[in-house]
Protein backbone atom coordinates (compact mmCIF):
# COMPACT_ATOMS: atom_id res chain seq x y z
CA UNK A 1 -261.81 61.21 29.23
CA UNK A 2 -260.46 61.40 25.80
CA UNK A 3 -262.23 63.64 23.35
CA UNK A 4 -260.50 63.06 19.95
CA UNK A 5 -264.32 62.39 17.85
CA UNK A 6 -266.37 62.94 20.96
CA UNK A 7 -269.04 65.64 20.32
CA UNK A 8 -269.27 67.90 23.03
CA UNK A 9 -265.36 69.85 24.34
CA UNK A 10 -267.49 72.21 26.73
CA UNK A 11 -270.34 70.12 29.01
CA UNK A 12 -271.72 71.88 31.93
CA UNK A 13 -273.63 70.66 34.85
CA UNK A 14 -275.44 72.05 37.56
CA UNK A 15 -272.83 74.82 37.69
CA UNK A 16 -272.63 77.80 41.00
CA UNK A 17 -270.27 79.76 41.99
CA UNK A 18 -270.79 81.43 45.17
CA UNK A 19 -268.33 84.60 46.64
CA UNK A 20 -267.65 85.79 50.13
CA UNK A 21 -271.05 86.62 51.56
CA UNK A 22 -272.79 83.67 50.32
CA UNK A 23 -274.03 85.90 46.84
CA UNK A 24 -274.70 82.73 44.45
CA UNK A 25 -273.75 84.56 40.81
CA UNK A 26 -273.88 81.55 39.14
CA UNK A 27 -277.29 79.40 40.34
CA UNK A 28 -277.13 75.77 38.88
CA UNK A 29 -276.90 76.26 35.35
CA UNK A 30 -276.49 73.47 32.44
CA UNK A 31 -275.18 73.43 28.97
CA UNK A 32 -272.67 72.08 26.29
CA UNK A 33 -270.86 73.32 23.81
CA UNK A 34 -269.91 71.24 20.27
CA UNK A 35 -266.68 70.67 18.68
CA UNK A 36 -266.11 74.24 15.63
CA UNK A 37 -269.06 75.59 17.38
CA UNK A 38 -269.18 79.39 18.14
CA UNK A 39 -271.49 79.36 21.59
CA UNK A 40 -272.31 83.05 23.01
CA UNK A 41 -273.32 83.78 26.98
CA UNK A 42 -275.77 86.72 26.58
CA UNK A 43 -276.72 88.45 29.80
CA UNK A 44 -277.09 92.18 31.18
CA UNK A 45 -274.58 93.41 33.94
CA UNK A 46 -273.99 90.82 36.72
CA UNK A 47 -276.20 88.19 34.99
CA UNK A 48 -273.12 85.80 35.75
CA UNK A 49 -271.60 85.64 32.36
CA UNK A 50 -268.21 86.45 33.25
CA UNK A 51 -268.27 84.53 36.69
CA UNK A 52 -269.14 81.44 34.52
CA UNK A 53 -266.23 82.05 31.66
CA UNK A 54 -263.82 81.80 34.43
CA UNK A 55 -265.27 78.91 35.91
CA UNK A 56 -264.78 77.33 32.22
CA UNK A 57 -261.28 78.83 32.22
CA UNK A 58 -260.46 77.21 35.41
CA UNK A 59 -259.09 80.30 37.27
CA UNK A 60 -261.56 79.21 40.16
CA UNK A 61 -263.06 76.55 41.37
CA UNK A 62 -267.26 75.94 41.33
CA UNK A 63 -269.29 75.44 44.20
CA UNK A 64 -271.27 72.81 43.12
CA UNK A 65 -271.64 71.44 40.20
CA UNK A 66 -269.37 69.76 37.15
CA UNK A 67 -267.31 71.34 34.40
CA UNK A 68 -265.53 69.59 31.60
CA UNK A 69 -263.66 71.37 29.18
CA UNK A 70 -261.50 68.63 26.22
CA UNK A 71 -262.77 66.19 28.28
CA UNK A 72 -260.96 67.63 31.75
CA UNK A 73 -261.66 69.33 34.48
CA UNK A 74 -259.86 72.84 33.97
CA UNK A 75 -259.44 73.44 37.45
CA UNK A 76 -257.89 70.04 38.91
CA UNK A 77 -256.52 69.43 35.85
CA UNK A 78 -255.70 72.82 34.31
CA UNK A 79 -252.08 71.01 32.72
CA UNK A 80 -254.03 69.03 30.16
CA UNK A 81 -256.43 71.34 29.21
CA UNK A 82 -254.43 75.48 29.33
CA UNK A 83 -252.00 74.55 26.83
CA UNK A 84 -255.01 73.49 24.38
CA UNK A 85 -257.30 76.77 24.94
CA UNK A 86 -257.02 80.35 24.50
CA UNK A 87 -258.01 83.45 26.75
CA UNK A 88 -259.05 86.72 25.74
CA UNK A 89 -259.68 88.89 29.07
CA UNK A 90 -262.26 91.82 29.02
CA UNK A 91 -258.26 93.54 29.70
CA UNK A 92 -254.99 92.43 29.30
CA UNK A 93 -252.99 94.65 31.23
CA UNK A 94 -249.67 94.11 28.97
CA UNK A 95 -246.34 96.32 30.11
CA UNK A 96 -247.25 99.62 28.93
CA UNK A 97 -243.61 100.42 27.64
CA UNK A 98 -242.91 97.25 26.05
CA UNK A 99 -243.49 96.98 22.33
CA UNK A 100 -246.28 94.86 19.93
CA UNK A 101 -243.62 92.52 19.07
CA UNK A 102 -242.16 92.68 22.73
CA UNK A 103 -245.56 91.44 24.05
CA UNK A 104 -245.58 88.77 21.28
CA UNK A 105 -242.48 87.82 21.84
CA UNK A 106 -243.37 87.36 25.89
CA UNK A 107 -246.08 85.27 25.67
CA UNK A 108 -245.28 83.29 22.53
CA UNK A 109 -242.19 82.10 25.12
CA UNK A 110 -245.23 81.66 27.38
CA UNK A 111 -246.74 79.21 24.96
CA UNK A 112 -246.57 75.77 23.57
CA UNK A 113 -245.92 75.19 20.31
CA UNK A 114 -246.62 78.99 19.50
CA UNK A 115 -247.20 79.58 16.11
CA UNK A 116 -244.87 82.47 14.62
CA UNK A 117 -245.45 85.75 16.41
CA UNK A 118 -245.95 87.56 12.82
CA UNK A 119 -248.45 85.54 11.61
CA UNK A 120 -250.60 85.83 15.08
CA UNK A 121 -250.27 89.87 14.42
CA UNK A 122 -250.95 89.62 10.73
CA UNK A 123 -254.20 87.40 12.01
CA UNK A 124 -255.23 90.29 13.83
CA UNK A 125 -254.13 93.31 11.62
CA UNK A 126 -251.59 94.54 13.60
CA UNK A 127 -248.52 93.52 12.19
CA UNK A 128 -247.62 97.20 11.18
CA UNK A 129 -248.16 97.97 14.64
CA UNK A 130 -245.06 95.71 15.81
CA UNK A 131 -242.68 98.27 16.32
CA UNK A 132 -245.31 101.01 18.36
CA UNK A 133 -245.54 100.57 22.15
CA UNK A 134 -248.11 99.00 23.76
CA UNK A 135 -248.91 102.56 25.85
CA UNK A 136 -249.43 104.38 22.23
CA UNK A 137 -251.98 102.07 20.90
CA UNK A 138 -255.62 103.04 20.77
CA UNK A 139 -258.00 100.89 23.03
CA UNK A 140 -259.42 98.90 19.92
CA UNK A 141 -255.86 98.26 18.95
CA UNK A 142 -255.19 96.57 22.77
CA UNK A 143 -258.30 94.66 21.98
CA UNK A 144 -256.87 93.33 19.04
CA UNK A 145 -253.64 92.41 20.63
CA UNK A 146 -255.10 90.95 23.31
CA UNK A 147 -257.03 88.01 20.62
CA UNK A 148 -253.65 87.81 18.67
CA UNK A 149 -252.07 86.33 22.07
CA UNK A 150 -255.09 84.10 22.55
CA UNK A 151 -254.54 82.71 19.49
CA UNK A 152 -250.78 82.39 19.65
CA UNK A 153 -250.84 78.79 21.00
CA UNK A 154 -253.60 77.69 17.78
CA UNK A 155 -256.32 76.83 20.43
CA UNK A 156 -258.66 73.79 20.30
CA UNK A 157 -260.82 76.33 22.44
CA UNK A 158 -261.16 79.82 22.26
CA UNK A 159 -262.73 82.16 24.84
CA UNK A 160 -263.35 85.14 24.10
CA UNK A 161 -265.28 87.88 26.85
CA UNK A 162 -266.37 90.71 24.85
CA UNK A 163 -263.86 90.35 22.04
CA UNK A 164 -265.00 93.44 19.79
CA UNK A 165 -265.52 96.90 23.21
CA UNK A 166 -263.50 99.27 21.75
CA UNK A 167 -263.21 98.26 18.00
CA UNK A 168 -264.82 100.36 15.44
CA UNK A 169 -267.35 98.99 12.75
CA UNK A 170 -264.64 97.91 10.51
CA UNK A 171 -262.23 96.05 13.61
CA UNK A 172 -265.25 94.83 14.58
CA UNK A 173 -266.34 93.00 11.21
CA UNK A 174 -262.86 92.64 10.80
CA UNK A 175 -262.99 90.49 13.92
CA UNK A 176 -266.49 88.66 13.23
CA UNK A 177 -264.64 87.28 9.96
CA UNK A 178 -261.47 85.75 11.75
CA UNK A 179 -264.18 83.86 14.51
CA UNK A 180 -265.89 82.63 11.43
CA UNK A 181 -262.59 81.52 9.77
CA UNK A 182 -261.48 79.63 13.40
CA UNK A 183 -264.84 78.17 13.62
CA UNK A 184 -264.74 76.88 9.97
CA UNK A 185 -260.92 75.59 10.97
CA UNK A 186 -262.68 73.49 13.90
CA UNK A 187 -261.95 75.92 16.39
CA UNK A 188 -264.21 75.79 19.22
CA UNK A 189 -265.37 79.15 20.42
CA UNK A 190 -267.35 80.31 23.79
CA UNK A 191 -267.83 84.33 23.89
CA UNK A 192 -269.67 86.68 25.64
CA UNK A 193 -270.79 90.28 24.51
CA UNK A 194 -273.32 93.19 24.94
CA UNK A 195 -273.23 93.59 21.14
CA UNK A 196 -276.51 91.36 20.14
CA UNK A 197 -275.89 92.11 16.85
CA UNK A 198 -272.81 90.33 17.45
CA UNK A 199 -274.07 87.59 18.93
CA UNK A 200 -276.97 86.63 16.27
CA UNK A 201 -273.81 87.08 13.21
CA UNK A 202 -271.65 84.29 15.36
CA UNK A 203 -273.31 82.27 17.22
CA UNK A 204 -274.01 79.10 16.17
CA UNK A 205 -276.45 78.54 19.24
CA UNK A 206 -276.72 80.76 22.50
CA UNK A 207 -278.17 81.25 26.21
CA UNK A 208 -279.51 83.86 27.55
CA UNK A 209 -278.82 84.05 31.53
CA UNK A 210 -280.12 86.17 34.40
CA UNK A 211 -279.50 86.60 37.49
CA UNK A 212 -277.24 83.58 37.52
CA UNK A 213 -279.81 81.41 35.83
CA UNK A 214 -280.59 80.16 31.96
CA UNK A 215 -283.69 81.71 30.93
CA UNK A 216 -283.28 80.26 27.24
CA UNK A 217 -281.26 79.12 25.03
CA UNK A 218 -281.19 77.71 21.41
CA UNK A 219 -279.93 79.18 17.96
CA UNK A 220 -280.30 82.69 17.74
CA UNK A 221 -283.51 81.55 15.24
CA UNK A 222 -284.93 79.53 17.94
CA UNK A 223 -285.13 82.52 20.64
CA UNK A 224 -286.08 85.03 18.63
CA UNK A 225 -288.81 82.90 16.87
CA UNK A 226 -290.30 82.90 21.02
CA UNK A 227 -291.17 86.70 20.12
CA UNK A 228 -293.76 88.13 18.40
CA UNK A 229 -292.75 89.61 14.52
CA UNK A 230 -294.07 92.97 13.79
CA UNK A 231 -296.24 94.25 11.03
CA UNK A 232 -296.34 97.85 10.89
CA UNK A 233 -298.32 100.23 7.83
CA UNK A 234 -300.24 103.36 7.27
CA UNK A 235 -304.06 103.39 6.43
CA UNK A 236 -304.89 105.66 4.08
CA UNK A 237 -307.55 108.80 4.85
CA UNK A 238 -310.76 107.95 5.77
CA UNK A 239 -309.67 104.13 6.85
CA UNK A 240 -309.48 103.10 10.47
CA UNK A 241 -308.21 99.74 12.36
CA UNK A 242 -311.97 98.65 12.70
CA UNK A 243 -311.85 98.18 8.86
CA UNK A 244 -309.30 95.33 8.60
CA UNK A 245 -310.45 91.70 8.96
CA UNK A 246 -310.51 90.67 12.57
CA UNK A 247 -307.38 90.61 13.66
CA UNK A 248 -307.83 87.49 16.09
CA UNK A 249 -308.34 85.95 12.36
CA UNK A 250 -305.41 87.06 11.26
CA UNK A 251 -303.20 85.57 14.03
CA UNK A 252 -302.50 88.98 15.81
CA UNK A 253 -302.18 88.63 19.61
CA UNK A 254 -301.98 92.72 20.23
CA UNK A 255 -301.70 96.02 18.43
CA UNK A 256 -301.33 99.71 18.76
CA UNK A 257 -302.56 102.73 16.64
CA UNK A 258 -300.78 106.10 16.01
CA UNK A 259 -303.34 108.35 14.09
CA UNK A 260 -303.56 106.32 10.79
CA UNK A 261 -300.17 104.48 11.65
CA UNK A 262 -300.68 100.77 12.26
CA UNK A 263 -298.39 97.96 14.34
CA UNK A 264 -300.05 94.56 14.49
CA UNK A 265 -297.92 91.83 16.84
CA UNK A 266 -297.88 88.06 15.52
CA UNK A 267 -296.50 84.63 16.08
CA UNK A 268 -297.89 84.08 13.11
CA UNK A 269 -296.05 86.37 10.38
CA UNK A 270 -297.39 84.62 6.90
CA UNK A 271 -300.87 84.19 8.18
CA UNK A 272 -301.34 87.96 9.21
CA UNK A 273 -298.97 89.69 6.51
CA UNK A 274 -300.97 87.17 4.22
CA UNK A 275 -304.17 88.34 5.26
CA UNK A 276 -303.54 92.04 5.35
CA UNK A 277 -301.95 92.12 2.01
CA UNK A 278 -305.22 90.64 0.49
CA UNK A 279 -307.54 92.79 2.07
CA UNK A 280 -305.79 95.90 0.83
CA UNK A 281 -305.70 94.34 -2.70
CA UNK A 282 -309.82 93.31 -2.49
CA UNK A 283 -310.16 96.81 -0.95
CA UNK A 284 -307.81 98.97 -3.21
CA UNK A 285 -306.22 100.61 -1.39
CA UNK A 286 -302.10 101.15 -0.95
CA UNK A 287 -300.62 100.59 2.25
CA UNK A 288 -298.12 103.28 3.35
CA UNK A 289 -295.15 102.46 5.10
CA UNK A 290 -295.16 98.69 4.87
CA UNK A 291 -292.95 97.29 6.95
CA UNK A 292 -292.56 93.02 8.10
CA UNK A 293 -290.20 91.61 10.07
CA UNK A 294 -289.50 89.00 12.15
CA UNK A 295 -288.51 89.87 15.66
CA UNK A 296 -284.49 90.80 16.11
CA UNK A 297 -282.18 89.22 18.77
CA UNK A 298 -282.75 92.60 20.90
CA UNK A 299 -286.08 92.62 21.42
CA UNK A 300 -286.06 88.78 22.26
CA UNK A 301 -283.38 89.21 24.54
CA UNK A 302 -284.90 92.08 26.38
CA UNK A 303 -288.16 90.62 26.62
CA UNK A 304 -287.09 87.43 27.68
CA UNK A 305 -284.97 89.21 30.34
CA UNK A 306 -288.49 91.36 31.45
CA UNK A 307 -290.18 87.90 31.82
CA UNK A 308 -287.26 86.23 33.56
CA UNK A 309 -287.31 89.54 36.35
CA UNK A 310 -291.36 88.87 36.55
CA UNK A 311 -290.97 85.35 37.88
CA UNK A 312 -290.45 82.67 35.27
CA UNK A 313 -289.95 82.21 31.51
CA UNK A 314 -292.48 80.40 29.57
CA UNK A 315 -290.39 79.60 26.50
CA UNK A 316 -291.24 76.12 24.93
CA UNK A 317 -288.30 74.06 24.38
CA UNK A 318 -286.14 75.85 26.52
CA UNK A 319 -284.65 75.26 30.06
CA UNK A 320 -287.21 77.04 32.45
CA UNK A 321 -286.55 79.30 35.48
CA UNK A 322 -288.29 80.87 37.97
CA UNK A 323 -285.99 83.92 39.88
């Protein structure tokens, strides 16, 4: 199927993946990827992220299921669709003796239509690097010389399994820009990572999976709007909890109380910040340590993934899965 125009250039269907033993890591899962879109796997340790990249890859084949990658299956038909992607490994285990340029060098011969090996280091900040030996670089410098040979062959599709371990804050931003510049270029890009930080900066939309299965998926905006934003203040002496307006009123759905500290939990952020805002005003008093925010990528991700190891996820919109 040709794919020049056509929307999605990663579809997934009823995907497994089953190793010797019969352990299923990857369960049946579904979902599609569009053309310049940056799409993140999210997961904790052996929720099947990795097992599914390689499916993608094609360095196995699934199961069950159906997985189309430019239109191909990258498997059975791994000629038309390798020389169009790129692969960044968690490791690249280069030749330890060989030099920057060296490796370059190797795999640019290795590639396609390989753009010039300078400009691939230069992408990646290591051009100054070209001369040092792959055994004397540090292990966020290896990181970055394993994405400068993914890009080598200027990929249609990029994947990238946790692009930034090993980079510090600066490689790592560093990084995050030259994603955003591929995207913006039309570069499609699939990546996992631990970093959820990461992951709510790039990704364009996400999914969440565990134990082999999709609990959720959406933007990062979408998921996180599934958990409850936080309102947090101090009371001042002689005010208690009982004094506020009822907080079933307000749109709270739970709260705790540290001495005159105050969190109140809402799906409803305006209504209750709203409401608390204007009874301290008609009250007089000042609220210490005022603090509202919406609920971060973490603390959807981790309750989503406490849900998803009680049974079943109860997230409206999204794909739903009971372990």
């Amino acid at each position: 199927m040709e794919t020049n125009g056509h929307e999605h250039v990663i579809e997934v269907s009823d995907l497994r993946r089953v190793y010797g033993g019969g352990f299923e890591a990857v369960r049946g899962i579904d979902f599609s990827v569009r053309r310049g879109e940056v799409f993140a796997l999210l997961g904790t340790n052996g929720a099947g992220k990795t097992s599914t990249v390689e499916l993608l890859e094609g360095l196995a084949p699934p199961a069950a299921g159906r997985v189309r990658v430019l239109g191909h299956d990258p498997y059975t038909e791994r000629a038309a669709v390798r020389p169009r992607t790129g692969v960044m490994l968690q490791e690249g285990g280069f030749p330890s003796e060989l030099t920057v340029a060296e490796t370059t060098r190797m795999w640019a011969d290795c590639v396609s239509g390989a753009r010039p090996e300078r400009e691939a280091l230069e992408l990646v900040g290591l051009a100054e690097k070209a001369g040092v030996r792959v055994k004397q670089l540090s292990g966020g410098e290896r990181r970055r010389l394993d994405l400068a040979l993914a890009l080598l062959g200027e990929p249609e599709v990029l994947f990238l399994d946790e692009p930034t371990t090993g980079l510090d804050a600066e490689g790592r931003r560093d990084t995050w820009d030259l994603v955003r510049a591929l995207r913006d270029g039309g570069t499609t890009v699939l990546l996992t990572t631990h970093y959820l930080e990461e992951a709510e900066s790039l990704a364009d939309r996400l999914a969440i999976l565990h134990e082999g299965r999709i609990a959720a998926t959406g933007t990062p905006g979408e998921v996180t709007a599934t958990q409850p934003s936080r309102i947090s203040f101090e009371l001042p002496t002689g005010y208690f909890v009982g004094d506020l307006p009822p907080l079933d009123h307000l749109g709270v759905c739970g709260h705790e109380t540290d001495g005159r500290l105050v969190r109140l939990r809402t799906r409803e952020l305006q209504r209750a910040a709203t409401g608390v805002l204007v009874w301290a005003e008609r009250a007089g008093v000042e609220l210490g340590r005022l603090d509202v925010r919406s609920a971060s990528l973490e603390e959807a991700f981790l309750g989503i993934a406490r849900e998803a190891a009680a049974g079943s996820v109860t997230v409206e919109g999204y794909e739903e899965y009971a372990a």
